[in-house]
C-alpha atoms as a PDB file:
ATOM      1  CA  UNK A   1       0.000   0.000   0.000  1.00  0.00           C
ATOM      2  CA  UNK A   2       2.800   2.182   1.255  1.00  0.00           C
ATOM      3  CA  UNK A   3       4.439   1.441  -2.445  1.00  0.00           C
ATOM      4  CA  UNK A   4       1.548   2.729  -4.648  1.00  0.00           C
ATOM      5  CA  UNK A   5       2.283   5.924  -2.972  1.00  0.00           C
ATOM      6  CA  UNK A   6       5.671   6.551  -2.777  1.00  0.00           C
ATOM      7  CA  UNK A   7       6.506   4.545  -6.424  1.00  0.00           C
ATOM      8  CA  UNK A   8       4.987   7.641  -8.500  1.00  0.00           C
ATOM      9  CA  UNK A   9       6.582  10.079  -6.327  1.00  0.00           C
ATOM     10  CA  UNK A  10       9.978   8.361  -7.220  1.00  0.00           C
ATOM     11  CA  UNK A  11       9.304   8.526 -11.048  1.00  0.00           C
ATOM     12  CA  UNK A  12       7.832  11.997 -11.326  1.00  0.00           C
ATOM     13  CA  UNK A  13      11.601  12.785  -9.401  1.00  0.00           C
ATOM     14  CA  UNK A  14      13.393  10.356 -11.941  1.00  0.00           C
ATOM     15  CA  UNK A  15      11.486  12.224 -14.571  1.00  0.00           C
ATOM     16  CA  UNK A  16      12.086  15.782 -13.641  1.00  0.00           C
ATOM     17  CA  UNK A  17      15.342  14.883 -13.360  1.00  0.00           C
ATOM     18  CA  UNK A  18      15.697  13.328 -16.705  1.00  0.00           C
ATOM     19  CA  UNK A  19      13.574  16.590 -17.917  1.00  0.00           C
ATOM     20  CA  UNK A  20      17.144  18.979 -17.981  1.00  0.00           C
ATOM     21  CA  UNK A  21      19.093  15.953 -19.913  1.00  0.00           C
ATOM     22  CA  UNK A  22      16.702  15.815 -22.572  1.00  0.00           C
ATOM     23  CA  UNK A  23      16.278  19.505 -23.359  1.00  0.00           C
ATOM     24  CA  UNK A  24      20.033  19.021 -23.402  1.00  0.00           C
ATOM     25  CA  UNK A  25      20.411  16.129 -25.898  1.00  0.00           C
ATOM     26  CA  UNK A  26      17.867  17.804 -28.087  1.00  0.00           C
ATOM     27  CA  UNK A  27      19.973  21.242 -27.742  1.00  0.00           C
ATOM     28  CA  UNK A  28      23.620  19.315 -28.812  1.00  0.00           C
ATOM     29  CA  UNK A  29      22.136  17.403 -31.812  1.00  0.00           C
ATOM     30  CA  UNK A  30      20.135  20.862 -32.792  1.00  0.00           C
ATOM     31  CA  UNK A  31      23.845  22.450 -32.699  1.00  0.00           C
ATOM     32  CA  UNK A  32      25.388  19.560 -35.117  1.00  0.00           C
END
């Protein structure tokens, strides 16, 4: 029960983490 709570909490942080990275990627391979 505990884990249906916190497991979205972890992947919205994965994902807002990832967020930064992939503006990134698409901002390198806009520059080649």
């Amino acid at each position: 029960m505990l884990q249906d709570e916190v497991y979205p909490l972890i992947q919205q942080k994965l994902v807002s983490r990832q967020q930064p990275l992939a503006i990134l990627a698409k901002y390198f391979s806009a520059r080649d």
